[in-house]
Protein backbone atom coordinates (compact mmCIF):
# COMPACT_ATOMS: atom_id res chain seq x y z
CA UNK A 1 0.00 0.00 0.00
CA UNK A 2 1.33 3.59 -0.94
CA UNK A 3 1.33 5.93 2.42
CA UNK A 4 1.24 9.94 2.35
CA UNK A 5 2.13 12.12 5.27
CA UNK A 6 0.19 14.67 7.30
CA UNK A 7 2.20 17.48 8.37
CA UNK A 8 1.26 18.58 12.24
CA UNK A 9 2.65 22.01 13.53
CA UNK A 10 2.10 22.51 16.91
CA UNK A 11 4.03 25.47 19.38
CA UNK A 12 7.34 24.17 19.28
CA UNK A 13 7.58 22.73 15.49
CA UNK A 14 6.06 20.38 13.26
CA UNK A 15 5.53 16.30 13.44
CA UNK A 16 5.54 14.31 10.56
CA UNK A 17 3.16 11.43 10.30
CA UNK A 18 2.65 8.36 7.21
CA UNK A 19 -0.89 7.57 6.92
CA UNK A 20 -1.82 4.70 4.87
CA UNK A 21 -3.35 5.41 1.13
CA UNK A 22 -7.39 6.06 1.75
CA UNK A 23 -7.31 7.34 4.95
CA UNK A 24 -9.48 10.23 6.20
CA UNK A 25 -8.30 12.73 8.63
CA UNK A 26 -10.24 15.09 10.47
CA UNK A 27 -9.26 18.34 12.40
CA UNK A 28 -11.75 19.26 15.35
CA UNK A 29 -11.59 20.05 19.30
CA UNK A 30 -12.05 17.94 22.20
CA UNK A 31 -12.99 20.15 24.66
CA UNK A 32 -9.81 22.55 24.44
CA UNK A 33 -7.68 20.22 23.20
CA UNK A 34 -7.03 20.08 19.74
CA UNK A 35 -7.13 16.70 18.02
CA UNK A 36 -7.10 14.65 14.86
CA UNK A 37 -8.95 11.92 13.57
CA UNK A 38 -8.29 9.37 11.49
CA UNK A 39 -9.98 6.41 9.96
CA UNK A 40 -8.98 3.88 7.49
CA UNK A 41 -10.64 0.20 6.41
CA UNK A 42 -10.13 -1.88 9.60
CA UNK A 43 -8.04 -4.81 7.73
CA UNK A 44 -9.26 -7.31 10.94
CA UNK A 45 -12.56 -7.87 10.04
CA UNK A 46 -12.83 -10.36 7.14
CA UNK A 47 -16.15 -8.47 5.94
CA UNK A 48 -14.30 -5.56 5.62
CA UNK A 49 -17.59 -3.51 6.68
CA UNK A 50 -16.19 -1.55 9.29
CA UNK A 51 -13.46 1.55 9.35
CA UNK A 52 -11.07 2.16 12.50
CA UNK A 53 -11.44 5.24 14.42
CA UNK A 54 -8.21 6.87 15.80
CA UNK A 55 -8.18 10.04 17.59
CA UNK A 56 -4.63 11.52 18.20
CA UNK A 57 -3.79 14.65 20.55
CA UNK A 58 -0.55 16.71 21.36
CA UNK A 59 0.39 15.35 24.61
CA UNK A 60 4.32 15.40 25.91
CA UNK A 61 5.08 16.74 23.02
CA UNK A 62 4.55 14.07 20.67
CA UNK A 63 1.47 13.07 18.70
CA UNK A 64 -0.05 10.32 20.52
CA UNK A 65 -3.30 8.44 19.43
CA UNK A 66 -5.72 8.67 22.56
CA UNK A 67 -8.76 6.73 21.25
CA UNK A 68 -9.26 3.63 18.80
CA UNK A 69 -12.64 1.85 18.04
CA UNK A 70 -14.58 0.31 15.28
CA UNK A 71 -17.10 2.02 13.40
CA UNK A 72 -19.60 0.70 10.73
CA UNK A 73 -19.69 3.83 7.89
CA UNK A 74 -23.34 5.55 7.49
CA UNK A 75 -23.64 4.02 3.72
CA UNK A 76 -23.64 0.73 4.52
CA UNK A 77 -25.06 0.95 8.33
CA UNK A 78 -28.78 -0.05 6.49
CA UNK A 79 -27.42 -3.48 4.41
């Protein structure tokens, strides 16, 4: 699979981070805490009907994910 980075400045700089090909990132707020989410086919389920949810946050200075579930997309929530 082909990979693209998202580039993540923050205060002190910028992060790099390789995201598989077809994922969809979204910027939004937590709160007050800025964060990023992410979600891409999740590759464990043999039906291949449901996407992984990551959420990722600034924390200690690094990019670290702080949530991860499975999620069945809208379009195909009614087959």
């Amino acid at each position: 699979m082909c990979g693209f980075p998202l580039l993540v400045s923050h205060e002190t700089g910028w992060e790099v981070v390789q995201l598989m090909a077809g994922n969809e990132i979204e910027a939004f707020h937590y709160y007050r805490e800025p964060r990023y989410r992410v979600r891409q086919v999740n590759l464990s389920d043999p039906s291949r009907r449901t996407v992984l949810v990551r959420e990722y946050a600034w924390r200690d200075a690094r990019l670290q994910r702080v949530m991860e579930r499975a999620e069945e997309p809208q379009r195909l929530a009614g087959r």
